[in-house]
Protein backbone atom coordinates (compact mmCIF):
# COMPACT_ATOMS: atom_id res chain seq x y z
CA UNK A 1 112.96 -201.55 -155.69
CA UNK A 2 111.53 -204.78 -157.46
CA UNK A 3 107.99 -203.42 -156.90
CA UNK A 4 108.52 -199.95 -158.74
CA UNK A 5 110.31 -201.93 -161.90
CA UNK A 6 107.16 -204.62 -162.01
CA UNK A 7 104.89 -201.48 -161.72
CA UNK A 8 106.62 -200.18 -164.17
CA UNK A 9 106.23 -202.91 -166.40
CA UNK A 10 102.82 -203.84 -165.73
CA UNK A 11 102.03 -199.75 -166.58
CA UNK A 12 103.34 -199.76 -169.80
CA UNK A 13 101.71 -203.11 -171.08
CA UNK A 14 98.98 -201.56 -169.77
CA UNK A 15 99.12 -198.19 -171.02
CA UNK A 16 98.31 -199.75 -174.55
CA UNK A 17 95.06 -201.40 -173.45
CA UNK A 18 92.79 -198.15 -173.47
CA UNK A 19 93.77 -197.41 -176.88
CA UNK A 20 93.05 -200.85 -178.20
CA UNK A 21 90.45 -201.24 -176.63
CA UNK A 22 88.88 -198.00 -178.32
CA UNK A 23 90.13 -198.99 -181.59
CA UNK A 24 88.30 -201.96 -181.14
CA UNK A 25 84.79 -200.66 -180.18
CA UNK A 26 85.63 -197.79 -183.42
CA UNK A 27 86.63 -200.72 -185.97
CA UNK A 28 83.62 -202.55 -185.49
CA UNK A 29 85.75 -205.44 -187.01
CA UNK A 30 87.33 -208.55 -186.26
CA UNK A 31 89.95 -208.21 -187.92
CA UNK A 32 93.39 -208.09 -187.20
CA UNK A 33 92.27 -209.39 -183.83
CA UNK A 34 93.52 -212.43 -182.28
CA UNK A 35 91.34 -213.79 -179.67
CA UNK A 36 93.96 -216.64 -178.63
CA UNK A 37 96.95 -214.41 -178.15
CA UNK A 38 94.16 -211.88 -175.88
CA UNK A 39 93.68 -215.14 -173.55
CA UNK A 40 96.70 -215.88 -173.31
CA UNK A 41 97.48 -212.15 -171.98
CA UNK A 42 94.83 -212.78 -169.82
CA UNK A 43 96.15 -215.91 -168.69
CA UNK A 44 99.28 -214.14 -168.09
CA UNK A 45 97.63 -211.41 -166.10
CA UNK A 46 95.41 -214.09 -163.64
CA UNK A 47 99.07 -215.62 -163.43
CA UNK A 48 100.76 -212.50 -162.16
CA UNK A 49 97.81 -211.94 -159.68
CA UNK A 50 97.76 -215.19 -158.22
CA UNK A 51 101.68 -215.27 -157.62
CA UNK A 52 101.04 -212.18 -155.66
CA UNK A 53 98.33 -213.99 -153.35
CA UNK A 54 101.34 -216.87 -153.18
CA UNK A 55 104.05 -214.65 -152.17
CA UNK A 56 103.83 -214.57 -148.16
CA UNK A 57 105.91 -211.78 -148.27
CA UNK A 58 103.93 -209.47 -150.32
CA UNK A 59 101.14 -210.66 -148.73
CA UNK A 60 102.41 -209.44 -145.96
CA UNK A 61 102.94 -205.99 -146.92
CA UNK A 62 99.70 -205.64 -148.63
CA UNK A 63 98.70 -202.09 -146.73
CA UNK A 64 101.91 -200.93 -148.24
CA UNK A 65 102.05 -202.66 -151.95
CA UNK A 66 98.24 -203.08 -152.85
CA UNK A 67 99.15 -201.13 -155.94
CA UNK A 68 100.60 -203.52 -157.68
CA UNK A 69 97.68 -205.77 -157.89
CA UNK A 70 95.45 -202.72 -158.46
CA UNK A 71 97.41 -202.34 -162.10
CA UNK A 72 97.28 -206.23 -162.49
CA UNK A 73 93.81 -206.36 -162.25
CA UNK A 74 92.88 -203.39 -163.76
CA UNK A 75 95.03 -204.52 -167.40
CA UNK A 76 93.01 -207.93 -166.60
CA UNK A 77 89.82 -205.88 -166.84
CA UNK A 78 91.21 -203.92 -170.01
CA UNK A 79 92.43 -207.14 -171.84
CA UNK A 80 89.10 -208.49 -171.05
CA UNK A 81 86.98 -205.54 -172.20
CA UNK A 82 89.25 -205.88 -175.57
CA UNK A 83 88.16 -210.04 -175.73
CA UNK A 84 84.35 -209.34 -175.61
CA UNK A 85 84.39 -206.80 -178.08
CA UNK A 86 86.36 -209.13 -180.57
CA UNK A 87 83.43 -211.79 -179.97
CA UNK A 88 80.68 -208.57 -181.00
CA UNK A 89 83.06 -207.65 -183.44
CA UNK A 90 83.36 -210.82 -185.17
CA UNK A 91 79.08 -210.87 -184.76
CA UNK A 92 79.14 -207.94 -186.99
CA UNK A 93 81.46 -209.31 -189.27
CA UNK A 94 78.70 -212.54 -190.24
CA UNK A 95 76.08 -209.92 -190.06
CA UNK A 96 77.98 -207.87 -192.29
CA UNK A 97 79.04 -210.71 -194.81
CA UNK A 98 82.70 -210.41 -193.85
């Protein structure tokens, strides 16, 4: 029952990501973007992951749970996507004059 709540949790944080991501890429701005709050969500994420590689017990269910780590990495991956485009972003905001 803990699994399905942390899935849970882990698939609404990470039901935002797609959407800010895209608003990213569209904006084609900087700003409003906060590059040290995205690490630390990323921080967070590598966290979560590596707690699951420490847990013996999950570890040794992995055939059974594996999708719990799929939606850790796979926010990691969003929150990351989201990071690089703030660093293009805030490229076209010199080039720009902003």
């Amino acid at each position: 029952m803990a699994e399905i709540a942390e899935v849970i949790m882990v698939v609404c944080f990470g039901a935002s990501w797609p959407f800010n991501v895209i608003k990213s890429y569209k904006a084609r701005t900087a700003k409003g973007k906060s590059p040290v709050f995205l690490c630390l969500i990323i921080i967070g994420y590598v966290a979560g992951i590596a707690s699951k590689f420490l847990n013996e017990a999950y570890m040794a269910s992995i055939n059974e749970k594996w999708y719990v780590l799929f939606f850790y990495f796979l926010n990691l991956f969003m929150v990351s996507v989201d990071l690089v485009l703030y660093f293009r972003n805030r490229t076209l905001d010199k080039k720009n004059g902003i």
